[in-house]
N, C-alpha and C. Protein backbone atom coordinates (compact mmCIF):
# COMPACT_ATOMS: atom_id res chain seq x y z
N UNK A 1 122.19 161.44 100.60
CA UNK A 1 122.25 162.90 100.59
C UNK A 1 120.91 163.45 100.11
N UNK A 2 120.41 164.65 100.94
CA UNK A 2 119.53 164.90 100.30
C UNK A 2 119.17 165.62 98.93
N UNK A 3 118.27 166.16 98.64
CA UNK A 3 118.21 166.94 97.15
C UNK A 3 117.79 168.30 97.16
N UNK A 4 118.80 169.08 97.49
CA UNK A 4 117.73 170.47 97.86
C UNK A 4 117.52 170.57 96.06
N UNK A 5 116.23 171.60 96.86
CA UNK A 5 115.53 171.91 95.66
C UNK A 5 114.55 173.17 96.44
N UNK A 6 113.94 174.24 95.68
CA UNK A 6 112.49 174.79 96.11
C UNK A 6 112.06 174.72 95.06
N UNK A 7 110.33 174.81 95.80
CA UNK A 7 109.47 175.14 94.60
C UNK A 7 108.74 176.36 94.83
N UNK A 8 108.32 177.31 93.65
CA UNK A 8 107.98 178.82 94.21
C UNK A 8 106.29 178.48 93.27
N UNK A 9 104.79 179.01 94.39
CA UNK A 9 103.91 178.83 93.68
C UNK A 9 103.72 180.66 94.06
N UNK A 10 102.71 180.78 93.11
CA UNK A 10 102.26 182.55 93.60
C UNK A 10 100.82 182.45 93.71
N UNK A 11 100.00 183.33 94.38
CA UNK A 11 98.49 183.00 94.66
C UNK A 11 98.24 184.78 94.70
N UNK A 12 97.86 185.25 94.12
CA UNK A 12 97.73 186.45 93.54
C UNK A 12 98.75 187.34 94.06
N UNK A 13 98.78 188.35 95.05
CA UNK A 13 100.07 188.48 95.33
C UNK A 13 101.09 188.06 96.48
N UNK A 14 100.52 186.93 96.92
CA UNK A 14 101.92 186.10 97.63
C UNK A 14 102.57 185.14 96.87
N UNK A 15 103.80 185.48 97.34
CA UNK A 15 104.49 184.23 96.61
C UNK A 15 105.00 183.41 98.23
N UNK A 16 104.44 181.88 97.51
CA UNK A 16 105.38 181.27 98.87
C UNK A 16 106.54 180.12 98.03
N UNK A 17 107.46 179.71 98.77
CA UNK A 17 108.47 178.62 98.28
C UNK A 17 108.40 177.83 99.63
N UNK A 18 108.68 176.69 99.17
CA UNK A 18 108.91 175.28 99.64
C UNK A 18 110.30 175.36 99.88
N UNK A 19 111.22 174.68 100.85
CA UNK A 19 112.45 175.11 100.96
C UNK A 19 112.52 173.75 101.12
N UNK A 20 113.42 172.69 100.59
CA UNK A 20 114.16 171.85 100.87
C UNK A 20 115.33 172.02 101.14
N UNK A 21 116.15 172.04 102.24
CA UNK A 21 117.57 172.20 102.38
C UNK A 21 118.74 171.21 101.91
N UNK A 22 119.97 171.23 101.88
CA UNK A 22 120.68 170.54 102.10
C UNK A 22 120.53 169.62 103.54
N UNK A 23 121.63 168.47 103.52
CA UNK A 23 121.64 167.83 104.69
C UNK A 23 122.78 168.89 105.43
N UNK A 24 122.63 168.29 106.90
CA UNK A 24 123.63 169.57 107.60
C UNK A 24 125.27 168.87 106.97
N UNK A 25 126.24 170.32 107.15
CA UNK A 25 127.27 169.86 107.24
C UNK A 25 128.02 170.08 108.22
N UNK A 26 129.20 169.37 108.92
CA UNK A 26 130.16 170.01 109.87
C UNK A 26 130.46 171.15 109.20
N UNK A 27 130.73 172.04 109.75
CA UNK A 27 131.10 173.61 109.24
C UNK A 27 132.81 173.19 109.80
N UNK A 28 133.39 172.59 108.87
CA UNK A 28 135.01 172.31 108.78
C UNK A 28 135.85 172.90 107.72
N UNK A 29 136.53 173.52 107.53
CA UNK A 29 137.79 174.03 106.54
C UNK A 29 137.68 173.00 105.07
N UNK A 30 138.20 171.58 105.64
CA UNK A 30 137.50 170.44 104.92
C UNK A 30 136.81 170.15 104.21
N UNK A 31 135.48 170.17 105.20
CA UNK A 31 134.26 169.91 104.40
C UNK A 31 133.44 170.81 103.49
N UNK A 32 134.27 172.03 104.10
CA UNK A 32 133.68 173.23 103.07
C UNK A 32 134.24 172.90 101.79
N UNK A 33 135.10 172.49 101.90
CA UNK A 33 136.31 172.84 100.33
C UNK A 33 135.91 171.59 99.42
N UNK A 34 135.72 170.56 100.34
CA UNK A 34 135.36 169.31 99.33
C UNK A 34 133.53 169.27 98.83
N UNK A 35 132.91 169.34 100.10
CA UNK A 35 131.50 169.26 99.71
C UNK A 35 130.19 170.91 99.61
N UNK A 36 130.97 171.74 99.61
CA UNK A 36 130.33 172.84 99.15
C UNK A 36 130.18 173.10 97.39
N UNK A 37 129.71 173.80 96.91
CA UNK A 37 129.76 174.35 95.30
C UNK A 37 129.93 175.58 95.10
N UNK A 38 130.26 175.67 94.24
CA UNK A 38 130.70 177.20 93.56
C UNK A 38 129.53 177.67 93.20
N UNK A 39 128.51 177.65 92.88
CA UNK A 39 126.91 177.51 92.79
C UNK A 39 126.18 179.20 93.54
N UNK A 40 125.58 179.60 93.45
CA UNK A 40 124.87 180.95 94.32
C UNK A 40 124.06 180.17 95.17
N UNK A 41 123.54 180.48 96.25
CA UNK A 41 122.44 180.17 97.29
C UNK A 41 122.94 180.51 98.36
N UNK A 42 121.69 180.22 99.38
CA UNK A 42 121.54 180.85 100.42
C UNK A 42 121.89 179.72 101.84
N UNK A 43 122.40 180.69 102.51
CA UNK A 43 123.37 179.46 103.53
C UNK A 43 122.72 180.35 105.32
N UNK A 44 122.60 178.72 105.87
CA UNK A 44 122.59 179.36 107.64
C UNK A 44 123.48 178.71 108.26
N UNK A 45 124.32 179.09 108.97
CA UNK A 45 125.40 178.73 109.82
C UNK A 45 124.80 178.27 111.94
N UNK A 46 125.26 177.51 111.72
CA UNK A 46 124.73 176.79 113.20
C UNK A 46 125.78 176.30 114.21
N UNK A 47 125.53 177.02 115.29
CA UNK A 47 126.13 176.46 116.52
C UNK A 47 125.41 175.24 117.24
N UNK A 48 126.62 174.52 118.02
CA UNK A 48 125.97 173.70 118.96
C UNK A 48 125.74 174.09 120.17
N UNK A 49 124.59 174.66 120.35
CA UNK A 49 124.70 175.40 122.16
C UNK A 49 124.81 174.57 123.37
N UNK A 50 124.72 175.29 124.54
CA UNK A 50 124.87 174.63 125.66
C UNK A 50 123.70 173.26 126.09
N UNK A 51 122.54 173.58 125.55
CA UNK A 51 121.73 172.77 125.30
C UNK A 51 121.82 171.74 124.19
N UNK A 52 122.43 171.49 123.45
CA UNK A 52 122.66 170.95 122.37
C UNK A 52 121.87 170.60 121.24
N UNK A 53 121.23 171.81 121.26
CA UNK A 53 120.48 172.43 119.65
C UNK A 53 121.64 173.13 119.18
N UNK A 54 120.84 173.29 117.62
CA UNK A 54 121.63 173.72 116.71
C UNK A 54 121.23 175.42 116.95
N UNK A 55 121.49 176.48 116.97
CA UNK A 55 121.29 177.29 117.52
C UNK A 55 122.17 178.57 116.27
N UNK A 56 121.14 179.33 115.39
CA UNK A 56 121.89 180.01 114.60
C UNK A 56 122.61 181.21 114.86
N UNK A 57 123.62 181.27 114.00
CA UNK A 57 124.36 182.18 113.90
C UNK A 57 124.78 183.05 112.89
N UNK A 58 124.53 182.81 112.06
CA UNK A 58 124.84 183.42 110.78
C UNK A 58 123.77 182.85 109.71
N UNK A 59 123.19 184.03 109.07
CA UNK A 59 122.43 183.75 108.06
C UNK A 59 123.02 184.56 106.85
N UNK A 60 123.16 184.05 105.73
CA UNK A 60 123.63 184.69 104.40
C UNK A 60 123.40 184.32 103.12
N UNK A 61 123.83 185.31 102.02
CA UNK A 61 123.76 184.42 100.57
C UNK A 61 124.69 184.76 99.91
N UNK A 62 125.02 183.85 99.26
CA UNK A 62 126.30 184.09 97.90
C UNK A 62 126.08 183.68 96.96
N UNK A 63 125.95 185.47 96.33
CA UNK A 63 125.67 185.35 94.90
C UNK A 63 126.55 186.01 94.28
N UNK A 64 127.44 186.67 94.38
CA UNK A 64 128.23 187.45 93.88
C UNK A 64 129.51 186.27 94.36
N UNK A 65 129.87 185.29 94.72
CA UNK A 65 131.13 184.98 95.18
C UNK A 65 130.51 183.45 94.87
N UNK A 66 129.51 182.62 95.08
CA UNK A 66 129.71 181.45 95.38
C UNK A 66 129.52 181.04 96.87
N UNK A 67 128.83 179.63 97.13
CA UNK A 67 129.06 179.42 97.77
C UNK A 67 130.29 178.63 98.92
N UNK A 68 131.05 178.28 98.12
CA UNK A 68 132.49 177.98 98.44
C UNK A 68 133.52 178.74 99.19
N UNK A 69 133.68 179.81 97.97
CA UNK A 69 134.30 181.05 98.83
C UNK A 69 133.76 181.74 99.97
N UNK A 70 132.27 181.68 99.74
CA UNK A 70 131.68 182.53 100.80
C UNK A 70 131.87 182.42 102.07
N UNK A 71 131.81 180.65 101.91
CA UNK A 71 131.82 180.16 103.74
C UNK A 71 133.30 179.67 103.87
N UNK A 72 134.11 179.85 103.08
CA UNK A 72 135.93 179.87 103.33
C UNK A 72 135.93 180.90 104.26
N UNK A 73 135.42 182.21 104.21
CA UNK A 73 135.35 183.40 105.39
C UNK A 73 135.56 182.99 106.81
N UNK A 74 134.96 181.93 106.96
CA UNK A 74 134.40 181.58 108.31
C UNK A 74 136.19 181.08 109.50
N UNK A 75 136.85 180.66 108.58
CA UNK A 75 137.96 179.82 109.03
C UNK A 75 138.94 180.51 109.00
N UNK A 76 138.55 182.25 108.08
CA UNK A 76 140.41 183.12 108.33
C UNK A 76 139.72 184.35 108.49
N UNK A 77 140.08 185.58 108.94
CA UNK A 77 140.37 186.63 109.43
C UNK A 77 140.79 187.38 108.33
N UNK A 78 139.90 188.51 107.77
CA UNK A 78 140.39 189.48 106.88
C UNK A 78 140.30 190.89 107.47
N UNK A 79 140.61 192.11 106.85
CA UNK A 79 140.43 193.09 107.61
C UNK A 79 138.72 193.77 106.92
N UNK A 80 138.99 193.11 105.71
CA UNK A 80 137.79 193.67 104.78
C UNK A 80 136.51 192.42 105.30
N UNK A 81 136.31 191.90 106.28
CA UNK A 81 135.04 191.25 106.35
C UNK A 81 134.02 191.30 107.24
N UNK A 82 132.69 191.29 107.22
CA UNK A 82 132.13 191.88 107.57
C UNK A 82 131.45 190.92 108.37
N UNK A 83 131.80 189.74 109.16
CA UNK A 83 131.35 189.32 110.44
C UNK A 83 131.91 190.11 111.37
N UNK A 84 131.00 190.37 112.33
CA UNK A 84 131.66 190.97 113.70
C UNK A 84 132.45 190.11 114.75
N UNK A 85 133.64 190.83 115.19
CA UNK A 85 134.36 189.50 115.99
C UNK A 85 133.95 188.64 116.90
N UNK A 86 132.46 188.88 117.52
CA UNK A 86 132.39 188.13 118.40
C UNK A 86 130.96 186.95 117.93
N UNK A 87 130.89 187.21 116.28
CA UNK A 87 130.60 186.05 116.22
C UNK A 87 131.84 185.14 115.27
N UNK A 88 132.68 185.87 114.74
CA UNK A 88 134.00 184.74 114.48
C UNK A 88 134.37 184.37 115.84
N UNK A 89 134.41 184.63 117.05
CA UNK A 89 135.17 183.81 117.71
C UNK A 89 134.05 182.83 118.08
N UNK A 90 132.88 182.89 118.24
CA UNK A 90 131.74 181.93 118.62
C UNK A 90 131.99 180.87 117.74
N UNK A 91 132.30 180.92 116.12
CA UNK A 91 132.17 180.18 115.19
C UNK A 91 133.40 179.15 115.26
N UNK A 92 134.70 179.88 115.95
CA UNK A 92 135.76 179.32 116.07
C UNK A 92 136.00 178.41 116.69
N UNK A 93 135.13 178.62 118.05
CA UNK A 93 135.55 177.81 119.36
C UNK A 93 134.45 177.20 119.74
N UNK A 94 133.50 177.03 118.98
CA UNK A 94 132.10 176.27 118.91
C UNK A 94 132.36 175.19 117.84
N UNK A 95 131.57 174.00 117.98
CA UNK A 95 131.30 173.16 116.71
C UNK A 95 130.20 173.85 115.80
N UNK A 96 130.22 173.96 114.39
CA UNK A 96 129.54 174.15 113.46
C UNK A 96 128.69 173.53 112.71
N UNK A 97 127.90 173.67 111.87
CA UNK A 97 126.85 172.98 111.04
C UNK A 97 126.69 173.81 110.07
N UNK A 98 126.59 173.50 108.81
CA UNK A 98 126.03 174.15 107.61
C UNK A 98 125.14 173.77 107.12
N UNK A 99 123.85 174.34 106.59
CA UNK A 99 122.80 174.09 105.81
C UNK A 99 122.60 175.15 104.70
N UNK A 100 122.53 174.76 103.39
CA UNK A 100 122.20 175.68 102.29
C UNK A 100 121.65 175.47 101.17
N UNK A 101 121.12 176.01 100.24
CA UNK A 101 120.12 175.50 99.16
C UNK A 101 120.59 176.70 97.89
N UNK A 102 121.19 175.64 96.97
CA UNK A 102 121.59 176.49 95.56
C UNK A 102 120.08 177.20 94.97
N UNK A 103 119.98 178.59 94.59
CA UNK A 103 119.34 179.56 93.90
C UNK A 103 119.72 180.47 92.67
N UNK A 104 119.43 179.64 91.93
CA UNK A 104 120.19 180.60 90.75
C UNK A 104 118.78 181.58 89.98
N UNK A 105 117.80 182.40 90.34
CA UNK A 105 117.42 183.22 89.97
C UNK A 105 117.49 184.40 91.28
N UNK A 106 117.68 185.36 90.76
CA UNK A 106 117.99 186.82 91.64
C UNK A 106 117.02 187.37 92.08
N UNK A 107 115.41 187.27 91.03
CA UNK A 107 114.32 187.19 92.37
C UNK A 107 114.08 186.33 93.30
N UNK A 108 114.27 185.00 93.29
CA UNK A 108 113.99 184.05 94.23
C UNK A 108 115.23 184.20 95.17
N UNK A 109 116.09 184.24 94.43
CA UNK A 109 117.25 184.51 95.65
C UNK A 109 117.04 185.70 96.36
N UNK A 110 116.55 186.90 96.29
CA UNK A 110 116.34 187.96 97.28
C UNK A 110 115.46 187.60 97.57
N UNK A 111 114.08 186.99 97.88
CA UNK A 111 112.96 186.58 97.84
C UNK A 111 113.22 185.84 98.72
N UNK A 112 113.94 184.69 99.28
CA UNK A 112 114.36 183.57 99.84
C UNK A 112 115.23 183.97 100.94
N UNK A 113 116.71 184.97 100.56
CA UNK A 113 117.14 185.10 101.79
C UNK A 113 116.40 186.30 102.72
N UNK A 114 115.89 187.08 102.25
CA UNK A 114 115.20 188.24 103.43
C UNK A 114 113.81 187.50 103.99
N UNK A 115 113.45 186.37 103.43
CA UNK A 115 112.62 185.97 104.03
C UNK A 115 113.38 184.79 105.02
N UNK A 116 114.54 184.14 104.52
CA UNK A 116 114.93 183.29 105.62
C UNK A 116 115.74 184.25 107.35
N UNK A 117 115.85 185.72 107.01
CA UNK A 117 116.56 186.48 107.71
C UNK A 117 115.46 186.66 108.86
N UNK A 118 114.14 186.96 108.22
CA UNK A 118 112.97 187.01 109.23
C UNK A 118 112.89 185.53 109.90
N UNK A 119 113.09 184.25 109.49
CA UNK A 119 112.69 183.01 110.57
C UNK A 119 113.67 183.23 111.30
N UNK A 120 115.18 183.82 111.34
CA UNK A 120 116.44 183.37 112.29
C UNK A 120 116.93 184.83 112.56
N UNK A 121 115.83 185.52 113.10
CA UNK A 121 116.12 186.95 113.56
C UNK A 121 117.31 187.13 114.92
N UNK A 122 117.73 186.67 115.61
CA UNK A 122 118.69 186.50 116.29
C UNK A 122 119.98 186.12 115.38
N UNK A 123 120.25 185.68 114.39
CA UNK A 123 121.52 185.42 113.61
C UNK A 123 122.12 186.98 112.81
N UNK A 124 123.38 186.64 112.85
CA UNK A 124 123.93 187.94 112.15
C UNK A 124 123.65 187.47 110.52
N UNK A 125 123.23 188.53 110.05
CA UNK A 125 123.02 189.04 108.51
C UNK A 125 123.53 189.31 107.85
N UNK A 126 124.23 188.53 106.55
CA UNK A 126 124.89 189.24 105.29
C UNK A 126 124.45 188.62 104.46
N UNK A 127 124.11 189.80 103.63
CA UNK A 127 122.93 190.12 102.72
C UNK A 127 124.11 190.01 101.53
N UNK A 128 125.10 189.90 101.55
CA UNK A 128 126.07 190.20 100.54
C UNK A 128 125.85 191.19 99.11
N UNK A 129 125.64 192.37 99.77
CA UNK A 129 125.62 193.40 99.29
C UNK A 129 124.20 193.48 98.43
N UNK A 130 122.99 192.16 98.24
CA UNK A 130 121.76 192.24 97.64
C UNK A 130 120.77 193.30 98.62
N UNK A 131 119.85 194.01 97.50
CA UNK A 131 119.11 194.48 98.29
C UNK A 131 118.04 194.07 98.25
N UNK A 132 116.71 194.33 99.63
CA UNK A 132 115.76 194.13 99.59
C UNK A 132 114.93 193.55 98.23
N UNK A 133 114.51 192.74 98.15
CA UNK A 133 113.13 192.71 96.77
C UNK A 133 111.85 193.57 96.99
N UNK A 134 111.34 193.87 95.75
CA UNK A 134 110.51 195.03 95.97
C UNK A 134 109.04 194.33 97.32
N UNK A 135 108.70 193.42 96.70
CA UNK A 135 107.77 192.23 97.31
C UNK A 135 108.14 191.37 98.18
N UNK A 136 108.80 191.42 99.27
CA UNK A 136 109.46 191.15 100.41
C UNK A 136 108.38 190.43 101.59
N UNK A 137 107.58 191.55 101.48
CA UNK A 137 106.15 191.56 102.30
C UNK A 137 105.12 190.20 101.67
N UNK A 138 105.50 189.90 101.24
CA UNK A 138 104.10 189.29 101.11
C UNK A 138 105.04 187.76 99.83
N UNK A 139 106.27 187.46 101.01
CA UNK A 139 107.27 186.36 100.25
C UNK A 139 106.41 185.30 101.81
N UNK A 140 106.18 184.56 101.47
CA UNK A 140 106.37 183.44 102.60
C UNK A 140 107.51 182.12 102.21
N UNK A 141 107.69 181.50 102.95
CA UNK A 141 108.91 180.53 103.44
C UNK A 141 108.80 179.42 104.19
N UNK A 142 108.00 177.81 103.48
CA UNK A 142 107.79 176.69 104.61
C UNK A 142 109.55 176.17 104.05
N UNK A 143 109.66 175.53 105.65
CA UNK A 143 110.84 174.75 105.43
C UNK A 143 110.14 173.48 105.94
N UNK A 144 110.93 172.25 104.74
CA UNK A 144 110.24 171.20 104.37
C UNK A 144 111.01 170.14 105.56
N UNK A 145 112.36 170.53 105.23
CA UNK A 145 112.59 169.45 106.22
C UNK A 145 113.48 170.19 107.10
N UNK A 146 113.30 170.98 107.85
CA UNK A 146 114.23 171.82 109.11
C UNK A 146 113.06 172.21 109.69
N UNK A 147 113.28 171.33 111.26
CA UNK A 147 112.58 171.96 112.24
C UNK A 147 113.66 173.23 113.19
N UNK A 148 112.21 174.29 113.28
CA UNK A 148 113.12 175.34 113.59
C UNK A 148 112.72 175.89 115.13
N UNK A 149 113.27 176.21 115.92
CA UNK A 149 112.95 176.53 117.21
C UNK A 149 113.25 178.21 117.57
N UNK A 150 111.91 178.28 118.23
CA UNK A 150 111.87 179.59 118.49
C UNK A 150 111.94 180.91 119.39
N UNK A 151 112.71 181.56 119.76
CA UNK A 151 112.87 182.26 121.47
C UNK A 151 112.32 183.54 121.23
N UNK A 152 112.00 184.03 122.19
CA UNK A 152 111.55 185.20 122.18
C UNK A 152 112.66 185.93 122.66
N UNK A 153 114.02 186.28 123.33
CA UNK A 153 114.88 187.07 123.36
C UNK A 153 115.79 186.97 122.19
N UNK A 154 116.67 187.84 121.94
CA UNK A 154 117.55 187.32 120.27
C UNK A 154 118.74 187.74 120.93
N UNK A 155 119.18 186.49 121.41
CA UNK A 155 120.75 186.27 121.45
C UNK A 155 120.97 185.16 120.91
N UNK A 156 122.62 184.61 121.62
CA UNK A 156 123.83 183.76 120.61
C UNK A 156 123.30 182.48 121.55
N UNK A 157 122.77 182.30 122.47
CA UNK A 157 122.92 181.74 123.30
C UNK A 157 121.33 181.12 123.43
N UNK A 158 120.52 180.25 122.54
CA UNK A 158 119.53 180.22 122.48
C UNK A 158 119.45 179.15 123.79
């Protein structure tokens, strides 16, 4: 298993982080419940497309809930939630993948997900109610071990 971890350096006013991710997971009912954490961080949700890349769909963070509960969302239907239906049914009737990296400071965590929202601009966004960081602009974001692929139209259907 791997070891997520980041590391955040600053160079006068950029800050960049190193992103080590988790390894992927099946995005299963299951595997959420056994190998997720109650932990804050920031999570991307992945389809298997017709091509058979991983192809995102959901980008988010949970800090106010955990990451456990957060991605329990994914598998039931509330009236209070704020995926749109037609990416719960994509998520439903597609195979899944999870990748996420525990953040327990609230600048790095806003810092981290609005900058991971800019690499996977085609994925739906929940920000879970965090707002912007003041220094947003000038956050950069290498990912250490996720190669990421890139389209120029932003749909579901990369």
């Amino acid at each position: 298993m791997n070891i997520m971890k980041y590391e955040k350096k600053q160079h006068r006013e950029t800050i960049s982080y190193g992103l080590t991710w988790s390894d992927y997971i099946e995005g299963t009912k299951f595997n959420v419940l056994q190998k997720m954490t109650e932990m804050t961080g920031v999570y991307v949700v992945f389809y298997l497309n017709k091509y058979k890349r991983l192809a995102p769909c959901i980008v988010g963070g949970a800090w106010f809930t955990g990451l456990r509960p957060t991605l329990l969302k994914l598998f039931s239907r509330l009236p209070s939630d704020v995926l749109p239906n037609h990416i719960f049914t994509k998520i439903q009737s597609e195979k899944i993948f999870i990748k996420y990296l525990e953040i327990y400071d609230l600048n790095d965590f806003t810092d981290i997900l609005y900058s991971i929202k800019e690499k996977y601009p085609q994925a739906f966004f929940d920000s879970n109610g965090l707002p912007v960081s003041e220094h947003s602009k000038n956050v950069k974001t290498i990912d250490i071990n996720t190669k990421i692929y890139y389209k120029e139209k932003a749909d579901l259907d990369i």
